[in-house]
PDB file of N, CA and C in Angstrom:
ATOM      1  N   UNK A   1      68.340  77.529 144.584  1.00  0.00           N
ATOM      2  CA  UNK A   1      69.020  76.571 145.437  1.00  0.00           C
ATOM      3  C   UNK A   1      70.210  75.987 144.681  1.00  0.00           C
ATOM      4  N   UNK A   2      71.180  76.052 145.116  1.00  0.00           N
ATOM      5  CA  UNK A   2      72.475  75.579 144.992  1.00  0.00           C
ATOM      6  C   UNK A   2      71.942  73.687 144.746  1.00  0.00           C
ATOM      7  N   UNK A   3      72.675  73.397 143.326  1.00  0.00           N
ATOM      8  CA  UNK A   3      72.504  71.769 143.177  1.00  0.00           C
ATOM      9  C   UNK A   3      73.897  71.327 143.387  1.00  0.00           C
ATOM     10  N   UNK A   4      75.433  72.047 143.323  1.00  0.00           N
ATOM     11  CA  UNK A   4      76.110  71.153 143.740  1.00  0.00           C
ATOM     12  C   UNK A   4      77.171  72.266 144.259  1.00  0.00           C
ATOM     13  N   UNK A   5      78.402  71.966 145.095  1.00  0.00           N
ATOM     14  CA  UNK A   5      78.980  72.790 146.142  1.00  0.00           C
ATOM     15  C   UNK A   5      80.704  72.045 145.801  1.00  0.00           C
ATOM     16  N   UNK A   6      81.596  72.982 145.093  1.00  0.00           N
ATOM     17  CA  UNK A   6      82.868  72.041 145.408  1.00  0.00           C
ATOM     18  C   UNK A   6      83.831  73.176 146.009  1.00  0.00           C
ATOM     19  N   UNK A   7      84.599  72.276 146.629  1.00  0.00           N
ATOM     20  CA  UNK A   7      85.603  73.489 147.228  1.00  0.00           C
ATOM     21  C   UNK A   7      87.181  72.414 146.186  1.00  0.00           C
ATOM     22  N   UNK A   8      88.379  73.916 145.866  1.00  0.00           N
ATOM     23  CA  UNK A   8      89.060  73.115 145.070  1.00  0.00           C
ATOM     24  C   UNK A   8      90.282  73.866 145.882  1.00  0.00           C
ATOM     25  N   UNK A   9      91.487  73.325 145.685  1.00  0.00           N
ATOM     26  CA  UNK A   9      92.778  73.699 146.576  1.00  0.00           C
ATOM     27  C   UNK A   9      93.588  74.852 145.202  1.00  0.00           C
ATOM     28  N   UNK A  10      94.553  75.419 146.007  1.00  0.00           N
ATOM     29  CA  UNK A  10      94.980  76.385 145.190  1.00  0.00           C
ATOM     30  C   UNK A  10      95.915  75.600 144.093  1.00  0.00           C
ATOM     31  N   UNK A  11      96.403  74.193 144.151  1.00  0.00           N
ATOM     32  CA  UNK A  11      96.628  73.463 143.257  1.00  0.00           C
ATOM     33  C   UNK A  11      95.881  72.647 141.719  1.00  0.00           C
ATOM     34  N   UNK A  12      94.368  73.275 142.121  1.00  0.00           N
ATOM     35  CA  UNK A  12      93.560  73.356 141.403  1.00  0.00           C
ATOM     36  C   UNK A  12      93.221  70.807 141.675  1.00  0.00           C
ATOM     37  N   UNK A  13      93.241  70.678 142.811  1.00  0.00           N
ATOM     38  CA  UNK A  13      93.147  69.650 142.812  1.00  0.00           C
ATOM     39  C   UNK A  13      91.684  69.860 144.306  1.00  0.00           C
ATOM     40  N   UNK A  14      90.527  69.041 143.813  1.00  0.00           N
ATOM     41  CA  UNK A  14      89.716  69.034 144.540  1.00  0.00           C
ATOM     42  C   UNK A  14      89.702  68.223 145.450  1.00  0.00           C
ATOM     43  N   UNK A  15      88.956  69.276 146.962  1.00  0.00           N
ATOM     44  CA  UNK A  15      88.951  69.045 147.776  1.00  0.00           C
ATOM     45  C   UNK A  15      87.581  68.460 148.777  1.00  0.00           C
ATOM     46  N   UNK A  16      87.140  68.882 148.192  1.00  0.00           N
ATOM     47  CA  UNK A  16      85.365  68.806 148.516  1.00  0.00           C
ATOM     48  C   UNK A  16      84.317  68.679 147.238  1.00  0.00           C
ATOM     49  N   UNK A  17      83.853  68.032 147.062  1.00  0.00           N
ATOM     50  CA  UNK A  17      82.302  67.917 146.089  1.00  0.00           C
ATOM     51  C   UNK A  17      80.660  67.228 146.157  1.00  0.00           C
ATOM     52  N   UNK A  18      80.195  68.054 146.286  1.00  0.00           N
ATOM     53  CA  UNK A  18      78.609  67.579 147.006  1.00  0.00           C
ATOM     54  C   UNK A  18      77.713  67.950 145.738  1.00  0.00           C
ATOM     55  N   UNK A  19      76.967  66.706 145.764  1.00  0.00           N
ATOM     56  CA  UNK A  19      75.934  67.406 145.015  1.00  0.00           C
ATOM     57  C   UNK A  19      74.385  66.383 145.237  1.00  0.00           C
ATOM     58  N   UNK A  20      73.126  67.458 145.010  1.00  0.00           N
ATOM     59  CA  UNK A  20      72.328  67.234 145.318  1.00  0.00           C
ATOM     60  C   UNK A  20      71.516  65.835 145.039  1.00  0.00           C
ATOM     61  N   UNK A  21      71.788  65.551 143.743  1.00  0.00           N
ATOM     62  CA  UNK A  21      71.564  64.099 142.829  1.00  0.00           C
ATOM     63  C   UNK A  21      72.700  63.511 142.508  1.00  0.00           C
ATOM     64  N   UNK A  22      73.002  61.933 143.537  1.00  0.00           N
ATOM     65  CA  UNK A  22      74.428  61.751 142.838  1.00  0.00           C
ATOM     66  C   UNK A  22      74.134  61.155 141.781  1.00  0.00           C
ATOM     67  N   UNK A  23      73.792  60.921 140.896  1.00  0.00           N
ATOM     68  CA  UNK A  23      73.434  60.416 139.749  1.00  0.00           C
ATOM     69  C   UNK A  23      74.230  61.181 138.732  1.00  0.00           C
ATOM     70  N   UNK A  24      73.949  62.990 139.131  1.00  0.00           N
ATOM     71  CA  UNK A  24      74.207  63.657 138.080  1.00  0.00           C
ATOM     72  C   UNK A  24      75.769  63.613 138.387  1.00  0.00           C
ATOM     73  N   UNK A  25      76.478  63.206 139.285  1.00  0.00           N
ATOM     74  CA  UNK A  25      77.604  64.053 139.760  1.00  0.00           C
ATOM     75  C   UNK A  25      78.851  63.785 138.777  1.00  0.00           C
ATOM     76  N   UNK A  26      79.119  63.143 138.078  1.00  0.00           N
ATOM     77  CA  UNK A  26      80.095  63.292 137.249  1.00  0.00           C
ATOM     78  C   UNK A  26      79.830  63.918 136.015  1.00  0.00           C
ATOM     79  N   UNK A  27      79.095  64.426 135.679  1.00  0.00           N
ATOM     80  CA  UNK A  27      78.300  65.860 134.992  1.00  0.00           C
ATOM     81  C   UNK A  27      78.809  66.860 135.629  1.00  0.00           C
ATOM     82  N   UNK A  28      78.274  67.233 137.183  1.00  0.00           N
ATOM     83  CA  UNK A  28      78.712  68.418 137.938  1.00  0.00           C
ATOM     84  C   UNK A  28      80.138  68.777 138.078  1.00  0.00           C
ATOM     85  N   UNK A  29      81.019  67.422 138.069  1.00  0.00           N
ATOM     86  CA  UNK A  29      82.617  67.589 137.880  1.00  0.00           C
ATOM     87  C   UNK A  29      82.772  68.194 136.616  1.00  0.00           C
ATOM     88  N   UNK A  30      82.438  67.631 135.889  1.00  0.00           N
ATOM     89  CA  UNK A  30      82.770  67.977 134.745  1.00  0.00           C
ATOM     90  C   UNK A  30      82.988  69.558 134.508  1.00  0.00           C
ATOM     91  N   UNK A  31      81.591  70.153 134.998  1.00  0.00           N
ATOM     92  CA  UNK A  31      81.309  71.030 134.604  1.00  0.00           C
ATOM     93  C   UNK A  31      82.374  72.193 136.175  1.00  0.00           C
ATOM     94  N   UNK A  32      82.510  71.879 137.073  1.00  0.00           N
ATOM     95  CA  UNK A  32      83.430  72.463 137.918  1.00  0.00           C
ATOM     96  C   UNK A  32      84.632  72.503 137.203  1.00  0.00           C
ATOM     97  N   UNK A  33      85.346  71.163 136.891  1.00  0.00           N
ATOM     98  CA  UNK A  33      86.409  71.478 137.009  1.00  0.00           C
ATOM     99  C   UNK A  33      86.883  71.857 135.767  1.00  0.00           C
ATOM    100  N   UNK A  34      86.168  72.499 134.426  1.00  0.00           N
ATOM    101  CA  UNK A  34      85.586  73.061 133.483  1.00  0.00           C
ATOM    102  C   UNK A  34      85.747  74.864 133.641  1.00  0.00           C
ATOM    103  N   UNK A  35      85.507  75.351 135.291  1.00  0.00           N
ATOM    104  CA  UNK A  35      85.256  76.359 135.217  1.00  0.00           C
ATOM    105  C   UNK A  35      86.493  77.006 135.825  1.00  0.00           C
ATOM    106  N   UNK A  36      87.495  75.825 136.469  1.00  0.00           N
ATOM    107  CA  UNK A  36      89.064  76.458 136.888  1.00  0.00           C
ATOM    108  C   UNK A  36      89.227  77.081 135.817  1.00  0.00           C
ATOM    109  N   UNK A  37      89.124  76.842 134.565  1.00  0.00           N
ATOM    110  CA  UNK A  37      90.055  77.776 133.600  1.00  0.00           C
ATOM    111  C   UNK A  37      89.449  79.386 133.880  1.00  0.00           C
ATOM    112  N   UNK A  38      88.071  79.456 133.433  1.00  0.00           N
ATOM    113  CA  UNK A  38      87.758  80.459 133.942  1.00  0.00           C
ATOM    114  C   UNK A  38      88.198  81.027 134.983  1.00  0.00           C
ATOM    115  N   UNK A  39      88.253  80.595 136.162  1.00  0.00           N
ATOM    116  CA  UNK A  39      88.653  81.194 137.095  1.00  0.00           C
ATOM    117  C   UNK A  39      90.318  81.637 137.380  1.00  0.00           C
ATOM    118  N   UNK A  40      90.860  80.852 136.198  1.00  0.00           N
ATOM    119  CA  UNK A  40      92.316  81.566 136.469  1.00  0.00           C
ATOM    120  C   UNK A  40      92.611  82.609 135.632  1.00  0.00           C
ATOM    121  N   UNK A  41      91.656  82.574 134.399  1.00  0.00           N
ATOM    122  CA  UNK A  41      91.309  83.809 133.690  1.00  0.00           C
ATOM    123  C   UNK A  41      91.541  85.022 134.683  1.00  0.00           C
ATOM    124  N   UNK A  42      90.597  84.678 135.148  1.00  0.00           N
ATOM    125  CA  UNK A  42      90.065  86.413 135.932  1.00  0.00           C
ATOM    126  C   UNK A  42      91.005  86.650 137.058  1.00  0.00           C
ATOM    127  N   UNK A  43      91.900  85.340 137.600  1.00  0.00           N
ATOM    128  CA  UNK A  43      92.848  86.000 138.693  1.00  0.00           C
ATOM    129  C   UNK A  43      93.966  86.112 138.087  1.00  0.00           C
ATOM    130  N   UNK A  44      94.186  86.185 136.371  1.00  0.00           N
ATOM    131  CA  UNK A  44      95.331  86.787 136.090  1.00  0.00           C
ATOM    132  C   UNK A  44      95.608  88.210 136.027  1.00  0.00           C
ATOM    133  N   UNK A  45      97.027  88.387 136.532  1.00  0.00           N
ATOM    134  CA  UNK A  45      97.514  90.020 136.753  1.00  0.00           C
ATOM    135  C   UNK A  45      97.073  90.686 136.051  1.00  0.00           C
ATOM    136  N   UNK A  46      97.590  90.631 134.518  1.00  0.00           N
ATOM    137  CA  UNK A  46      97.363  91.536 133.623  1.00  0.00           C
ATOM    138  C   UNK A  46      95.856  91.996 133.571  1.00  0.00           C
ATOM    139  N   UNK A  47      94.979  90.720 134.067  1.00  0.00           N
ATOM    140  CA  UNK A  47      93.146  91.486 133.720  1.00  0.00           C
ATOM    141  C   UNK A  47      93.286  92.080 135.109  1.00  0.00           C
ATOM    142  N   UNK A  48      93.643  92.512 135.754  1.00  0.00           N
ATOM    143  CA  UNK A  48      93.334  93.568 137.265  1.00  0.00           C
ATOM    144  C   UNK A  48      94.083  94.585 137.129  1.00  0.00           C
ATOM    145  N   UNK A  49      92.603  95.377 137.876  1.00  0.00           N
ATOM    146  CA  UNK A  49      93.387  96.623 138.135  1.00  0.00           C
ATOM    147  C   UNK A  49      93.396  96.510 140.098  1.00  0.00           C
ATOM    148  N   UNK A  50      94.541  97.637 140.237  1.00  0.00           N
ATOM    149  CA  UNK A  50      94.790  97.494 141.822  1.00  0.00           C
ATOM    150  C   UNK A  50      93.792  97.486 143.065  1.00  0.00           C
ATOM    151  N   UNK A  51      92.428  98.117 142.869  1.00  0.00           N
ATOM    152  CA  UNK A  51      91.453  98.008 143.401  1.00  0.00           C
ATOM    153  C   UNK A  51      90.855  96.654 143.453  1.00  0.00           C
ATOM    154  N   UNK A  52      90.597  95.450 142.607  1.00  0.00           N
ATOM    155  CA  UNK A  52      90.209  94.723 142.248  1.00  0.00           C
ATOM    156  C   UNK A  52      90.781  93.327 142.850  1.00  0.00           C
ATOM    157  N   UNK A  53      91.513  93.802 143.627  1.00  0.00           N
ATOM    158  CA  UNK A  53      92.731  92.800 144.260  1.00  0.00           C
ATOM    159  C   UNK A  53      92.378  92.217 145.608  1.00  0.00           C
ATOM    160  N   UNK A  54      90.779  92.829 146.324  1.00  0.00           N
ATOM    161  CA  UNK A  54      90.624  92.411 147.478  1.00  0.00           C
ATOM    162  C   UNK A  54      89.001  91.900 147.157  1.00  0.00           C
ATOM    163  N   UNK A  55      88.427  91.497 145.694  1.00  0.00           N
ATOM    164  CA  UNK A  55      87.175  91.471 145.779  1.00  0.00           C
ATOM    165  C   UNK A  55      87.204  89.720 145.482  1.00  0.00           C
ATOM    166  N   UNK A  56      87.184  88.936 146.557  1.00  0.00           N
ATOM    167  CA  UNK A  56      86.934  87.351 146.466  1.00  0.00           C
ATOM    168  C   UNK A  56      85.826  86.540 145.749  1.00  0.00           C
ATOM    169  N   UNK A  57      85.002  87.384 145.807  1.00  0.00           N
ATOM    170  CA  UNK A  57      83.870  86.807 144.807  1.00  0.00           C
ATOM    171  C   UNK A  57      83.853  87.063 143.488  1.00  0.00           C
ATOM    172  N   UNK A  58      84.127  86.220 142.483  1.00  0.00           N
ATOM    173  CA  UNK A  58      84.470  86.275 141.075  1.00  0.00           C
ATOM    174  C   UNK A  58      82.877  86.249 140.433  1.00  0.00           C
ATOM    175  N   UNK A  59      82.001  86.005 140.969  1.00  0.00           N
ATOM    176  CA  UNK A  59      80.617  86.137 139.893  1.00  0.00           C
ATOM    177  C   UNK A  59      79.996  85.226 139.356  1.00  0.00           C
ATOM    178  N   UNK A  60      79.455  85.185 138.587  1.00  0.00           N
ATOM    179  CA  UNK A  60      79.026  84.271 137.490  1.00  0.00           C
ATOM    180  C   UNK A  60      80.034  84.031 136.381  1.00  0.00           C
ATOM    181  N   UNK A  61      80.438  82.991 136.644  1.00  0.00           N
ATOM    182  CA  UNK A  61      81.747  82.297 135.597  1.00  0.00           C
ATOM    183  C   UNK A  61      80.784  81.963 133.972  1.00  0.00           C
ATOM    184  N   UNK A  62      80.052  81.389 134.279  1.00  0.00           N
ATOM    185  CA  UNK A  62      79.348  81.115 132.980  1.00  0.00           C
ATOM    186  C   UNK A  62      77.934  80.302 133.168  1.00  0.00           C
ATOM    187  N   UNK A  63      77.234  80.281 131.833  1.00  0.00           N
ATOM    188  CA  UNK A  63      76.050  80.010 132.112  1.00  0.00           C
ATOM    189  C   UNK A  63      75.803  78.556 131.277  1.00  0.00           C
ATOM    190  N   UNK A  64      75.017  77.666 131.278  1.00  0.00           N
ATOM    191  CA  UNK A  64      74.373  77.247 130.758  1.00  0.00           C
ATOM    192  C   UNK A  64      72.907  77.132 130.357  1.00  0.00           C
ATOM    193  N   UNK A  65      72.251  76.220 129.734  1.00  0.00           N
ATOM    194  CA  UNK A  65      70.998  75.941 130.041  1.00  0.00           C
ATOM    195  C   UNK A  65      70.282  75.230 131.208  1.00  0.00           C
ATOM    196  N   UNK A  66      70.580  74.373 131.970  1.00  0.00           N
ATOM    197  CA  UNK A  66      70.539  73.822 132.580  1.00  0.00           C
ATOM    198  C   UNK A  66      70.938  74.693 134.249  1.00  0.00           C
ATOM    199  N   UNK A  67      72.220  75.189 134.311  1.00  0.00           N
ATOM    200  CA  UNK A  67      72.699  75.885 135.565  1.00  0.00           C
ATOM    201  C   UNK A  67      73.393  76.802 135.000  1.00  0.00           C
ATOM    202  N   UNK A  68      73.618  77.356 136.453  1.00  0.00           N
ATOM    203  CA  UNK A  68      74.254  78.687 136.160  1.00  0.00           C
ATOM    204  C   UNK A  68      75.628  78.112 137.319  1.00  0.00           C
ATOM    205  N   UNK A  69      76.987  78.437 136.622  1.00  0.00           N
ATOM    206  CA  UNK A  69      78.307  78.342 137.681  1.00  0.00           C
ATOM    207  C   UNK A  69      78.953  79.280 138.636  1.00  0.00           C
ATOM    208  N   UNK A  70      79.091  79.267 139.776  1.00  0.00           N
ATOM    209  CA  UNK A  70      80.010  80.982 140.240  1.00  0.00           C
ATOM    210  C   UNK A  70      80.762  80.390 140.616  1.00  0.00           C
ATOM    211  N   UNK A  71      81.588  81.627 141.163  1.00  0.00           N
ATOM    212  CA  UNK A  71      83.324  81.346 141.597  1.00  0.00           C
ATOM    213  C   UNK A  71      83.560  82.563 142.750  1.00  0.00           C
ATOM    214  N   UNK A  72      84.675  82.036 143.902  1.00  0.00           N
ATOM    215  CA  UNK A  72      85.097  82.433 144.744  1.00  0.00           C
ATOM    216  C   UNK A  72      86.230  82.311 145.157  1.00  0.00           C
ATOM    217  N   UNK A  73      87.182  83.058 145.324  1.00  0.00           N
ATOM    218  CA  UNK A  73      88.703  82.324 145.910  1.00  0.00           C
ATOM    219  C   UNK A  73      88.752  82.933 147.298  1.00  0.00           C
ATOM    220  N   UNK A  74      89.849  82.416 147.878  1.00  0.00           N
ATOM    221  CA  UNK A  74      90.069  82.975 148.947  1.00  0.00           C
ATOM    222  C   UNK A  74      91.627  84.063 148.995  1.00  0.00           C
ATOM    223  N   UNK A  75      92.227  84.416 150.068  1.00  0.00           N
ATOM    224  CA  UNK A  75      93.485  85.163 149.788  1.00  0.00           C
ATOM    225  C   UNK A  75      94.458  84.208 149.851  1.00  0.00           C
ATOM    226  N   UNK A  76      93.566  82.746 150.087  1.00  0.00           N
ATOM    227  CA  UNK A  76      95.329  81.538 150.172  1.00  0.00           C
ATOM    228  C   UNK A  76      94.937  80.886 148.956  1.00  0.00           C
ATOM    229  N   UNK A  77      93.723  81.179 147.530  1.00  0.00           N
ATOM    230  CA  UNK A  77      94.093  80.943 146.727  1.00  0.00           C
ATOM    231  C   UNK A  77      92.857  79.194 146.730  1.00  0.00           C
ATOM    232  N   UNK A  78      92.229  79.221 147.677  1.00  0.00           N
ATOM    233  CA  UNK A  78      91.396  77.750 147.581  1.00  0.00           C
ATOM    234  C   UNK A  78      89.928  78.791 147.218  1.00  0.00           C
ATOM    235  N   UNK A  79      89.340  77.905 146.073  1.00  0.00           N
ATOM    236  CA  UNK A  79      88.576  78.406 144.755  1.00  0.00           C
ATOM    237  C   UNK A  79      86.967  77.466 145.837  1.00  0.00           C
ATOM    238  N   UNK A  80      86.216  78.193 145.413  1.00  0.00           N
ATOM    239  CA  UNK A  80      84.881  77.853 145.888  1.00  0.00           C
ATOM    240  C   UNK A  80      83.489  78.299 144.580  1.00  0.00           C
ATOM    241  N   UNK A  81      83.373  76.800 144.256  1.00  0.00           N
ATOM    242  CA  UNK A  81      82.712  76.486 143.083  1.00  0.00           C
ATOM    243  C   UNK A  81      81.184  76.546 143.352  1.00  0.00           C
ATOM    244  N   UNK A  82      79.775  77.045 143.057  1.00  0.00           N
ATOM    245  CA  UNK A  82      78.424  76.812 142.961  1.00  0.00           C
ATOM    246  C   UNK A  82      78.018  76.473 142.389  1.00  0.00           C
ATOM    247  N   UNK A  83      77.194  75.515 142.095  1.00  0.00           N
ATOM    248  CA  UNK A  83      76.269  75.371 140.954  1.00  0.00           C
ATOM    249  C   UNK A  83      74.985  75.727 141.185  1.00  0.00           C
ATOM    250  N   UNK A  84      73.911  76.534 140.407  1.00  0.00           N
ATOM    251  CA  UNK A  84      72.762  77.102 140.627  1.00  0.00           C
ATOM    252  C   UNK A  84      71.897  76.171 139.561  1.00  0.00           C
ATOM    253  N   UNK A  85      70.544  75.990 139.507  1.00  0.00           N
ATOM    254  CA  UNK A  85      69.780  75.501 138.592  1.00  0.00           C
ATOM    255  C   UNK A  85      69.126  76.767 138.085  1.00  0.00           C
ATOM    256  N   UNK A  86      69.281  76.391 136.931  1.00  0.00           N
ATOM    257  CA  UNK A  86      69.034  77.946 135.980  1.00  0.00           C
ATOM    258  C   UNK A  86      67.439  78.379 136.311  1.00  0.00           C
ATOM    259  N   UNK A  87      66.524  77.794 136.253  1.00  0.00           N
ATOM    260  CA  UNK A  87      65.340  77.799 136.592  1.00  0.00           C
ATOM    261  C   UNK A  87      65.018  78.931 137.789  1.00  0.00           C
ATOM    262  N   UNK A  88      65.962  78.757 138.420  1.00  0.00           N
ATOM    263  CA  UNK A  88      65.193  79.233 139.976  1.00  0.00           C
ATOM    264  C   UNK A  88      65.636  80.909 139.708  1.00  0.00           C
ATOM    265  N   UNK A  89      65.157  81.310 139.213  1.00  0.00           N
ATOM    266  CA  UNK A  89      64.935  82.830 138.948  1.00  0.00           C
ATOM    267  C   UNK A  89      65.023  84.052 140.137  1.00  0.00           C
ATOM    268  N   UNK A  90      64.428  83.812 141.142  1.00  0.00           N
ATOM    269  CA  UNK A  90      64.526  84.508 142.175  1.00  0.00           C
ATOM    270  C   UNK A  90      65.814  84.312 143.040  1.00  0.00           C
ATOM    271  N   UNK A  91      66.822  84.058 142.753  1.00  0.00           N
ATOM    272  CA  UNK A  91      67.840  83.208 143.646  1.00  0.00           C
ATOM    273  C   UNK A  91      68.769  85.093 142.889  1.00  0.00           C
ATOM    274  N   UNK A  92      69.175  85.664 143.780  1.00  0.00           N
ATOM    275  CA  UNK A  92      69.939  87.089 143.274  1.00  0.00           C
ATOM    276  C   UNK A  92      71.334  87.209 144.049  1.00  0.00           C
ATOM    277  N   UNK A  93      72.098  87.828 143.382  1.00  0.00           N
ATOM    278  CA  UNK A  93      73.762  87.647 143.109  1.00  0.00           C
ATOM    279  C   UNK A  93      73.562  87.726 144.683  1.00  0.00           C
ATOM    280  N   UNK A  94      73.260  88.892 145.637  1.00  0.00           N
ATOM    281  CA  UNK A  94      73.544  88.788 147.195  1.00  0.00           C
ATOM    282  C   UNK A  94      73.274  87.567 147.781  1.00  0.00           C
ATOM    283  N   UNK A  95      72.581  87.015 147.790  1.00  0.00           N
ATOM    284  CA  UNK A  95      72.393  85.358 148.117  1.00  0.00           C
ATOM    285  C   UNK A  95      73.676  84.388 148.042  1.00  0.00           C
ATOM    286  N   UNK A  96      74.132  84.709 146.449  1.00  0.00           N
ATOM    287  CA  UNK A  96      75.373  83.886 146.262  1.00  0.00           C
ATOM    288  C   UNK A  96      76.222  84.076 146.798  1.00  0.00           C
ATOM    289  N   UNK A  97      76.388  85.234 147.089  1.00  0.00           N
ATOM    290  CA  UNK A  97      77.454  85.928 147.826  1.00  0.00           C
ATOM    291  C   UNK A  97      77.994  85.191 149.207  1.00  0.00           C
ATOM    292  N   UNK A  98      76.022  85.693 149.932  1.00  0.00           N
ATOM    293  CA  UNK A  98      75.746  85.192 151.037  1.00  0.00           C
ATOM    294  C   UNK A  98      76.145  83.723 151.474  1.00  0.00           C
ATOM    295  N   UNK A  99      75.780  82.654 150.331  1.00  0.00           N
ATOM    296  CA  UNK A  99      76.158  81.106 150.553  1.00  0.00           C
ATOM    297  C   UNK A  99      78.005  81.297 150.505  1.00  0.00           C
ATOM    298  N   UNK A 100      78.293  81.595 149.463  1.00  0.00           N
ATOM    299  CA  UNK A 100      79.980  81.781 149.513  1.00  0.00           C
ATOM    300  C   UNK A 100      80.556  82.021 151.035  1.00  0.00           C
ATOM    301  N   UNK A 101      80.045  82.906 151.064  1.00  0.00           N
ATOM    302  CA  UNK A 101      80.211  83.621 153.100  1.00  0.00           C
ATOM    303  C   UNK A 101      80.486  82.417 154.015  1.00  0.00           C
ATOM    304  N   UNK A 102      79.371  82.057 153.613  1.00  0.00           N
ATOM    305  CA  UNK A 102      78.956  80.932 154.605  1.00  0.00           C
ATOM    306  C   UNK A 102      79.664  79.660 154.972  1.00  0.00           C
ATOM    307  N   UNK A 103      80.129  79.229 153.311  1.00  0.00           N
ATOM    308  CA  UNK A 103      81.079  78.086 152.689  1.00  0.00           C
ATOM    309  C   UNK A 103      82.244  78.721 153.308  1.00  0.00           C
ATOM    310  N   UNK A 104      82.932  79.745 153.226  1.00  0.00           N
ATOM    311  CA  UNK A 104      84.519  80.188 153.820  1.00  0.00           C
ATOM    312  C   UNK A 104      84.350  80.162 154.953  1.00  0.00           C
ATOM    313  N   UNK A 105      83.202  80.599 155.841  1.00  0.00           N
ATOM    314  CA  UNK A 105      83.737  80.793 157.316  1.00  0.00           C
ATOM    315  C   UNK A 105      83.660  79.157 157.884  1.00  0.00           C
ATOM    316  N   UNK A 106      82.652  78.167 157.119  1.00  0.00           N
ATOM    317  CA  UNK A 106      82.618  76.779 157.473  1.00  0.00           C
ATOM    318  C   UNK A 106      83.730  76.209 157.323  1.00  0.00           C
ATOM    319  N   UNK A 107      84.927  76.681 156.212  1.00  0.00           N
ATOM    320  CA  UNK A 107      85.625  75.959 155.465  1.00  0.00           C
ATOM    321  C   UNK A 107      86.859  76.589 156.493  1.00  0.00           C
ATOM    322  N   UNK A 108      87.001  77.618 156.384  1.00  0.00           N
ATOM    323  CA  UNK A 108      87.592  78.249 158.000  1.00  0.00           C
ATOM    324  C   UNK A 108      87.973  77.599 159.514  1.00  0.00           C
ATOM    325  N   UNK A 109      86.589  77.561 159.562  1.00  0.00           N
ATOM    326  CA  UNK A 109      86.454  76.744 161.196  1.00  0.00           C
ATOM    327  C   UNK A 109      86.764  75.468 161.024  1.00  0.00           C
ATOM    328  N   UNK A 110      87.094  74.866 160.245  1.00  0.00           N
ATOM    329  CA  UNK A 110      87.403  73.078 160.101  1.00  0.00           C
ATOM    330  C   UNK A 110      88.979  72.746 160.243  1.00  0.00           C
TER     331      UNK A 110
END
């Protein structure tokens, strides 16, 4: 289960942030807006090859002990952040995928 959900603008200025315990939530920033770098890593030119240019779901950005982070962009460039609790073991990359899906077509229709 997803513990926190941010959506960020292609200005890298956030737009959305939810999370399950607000207690923790300036932890969960932290750790989002922590993982833009990563994520501009991987949408730089030089690391792609031409095939690689239509796949929106970036993966598992990085791990901790505690959670696990993924990443998603869209083709206008607005980044879609997860946070997973490392624990939950059965939770598999199609799932993430699946919630990502879910987050764009919501984020879509609004």
């Amino acid at each position: 289960m997803a513990v926190c959900a941010a959506i960020v603008g292609k200005d890298n200025s956030p737009k959305f942030f939810c999370c399950v315990n607000p207690d923790e939530e300036l932890a969960f920033q932290f750790k989002v807006l922590s993982s833009l770098d990563i994520i501009e890593e991987k949408l730089n030119p030089t690391n792609k090859s031409a095939s690689d240019n239509r796949e929106l779901y970036l993966g598992q950005l990085y791990s901790l002990e505690t959670c696990k982070i993924y990443g998603y962009v869209t083709n206008t460039k607005i980044k879609f952040i997860i946070v997973v609790d490392s624990t939950n073991m059965a939770l598999r990359d199609n799932e993430i995928r699946s919630m990502f899906r879910r987050m764009h077509s919501e984020y879509a229709d609004m």
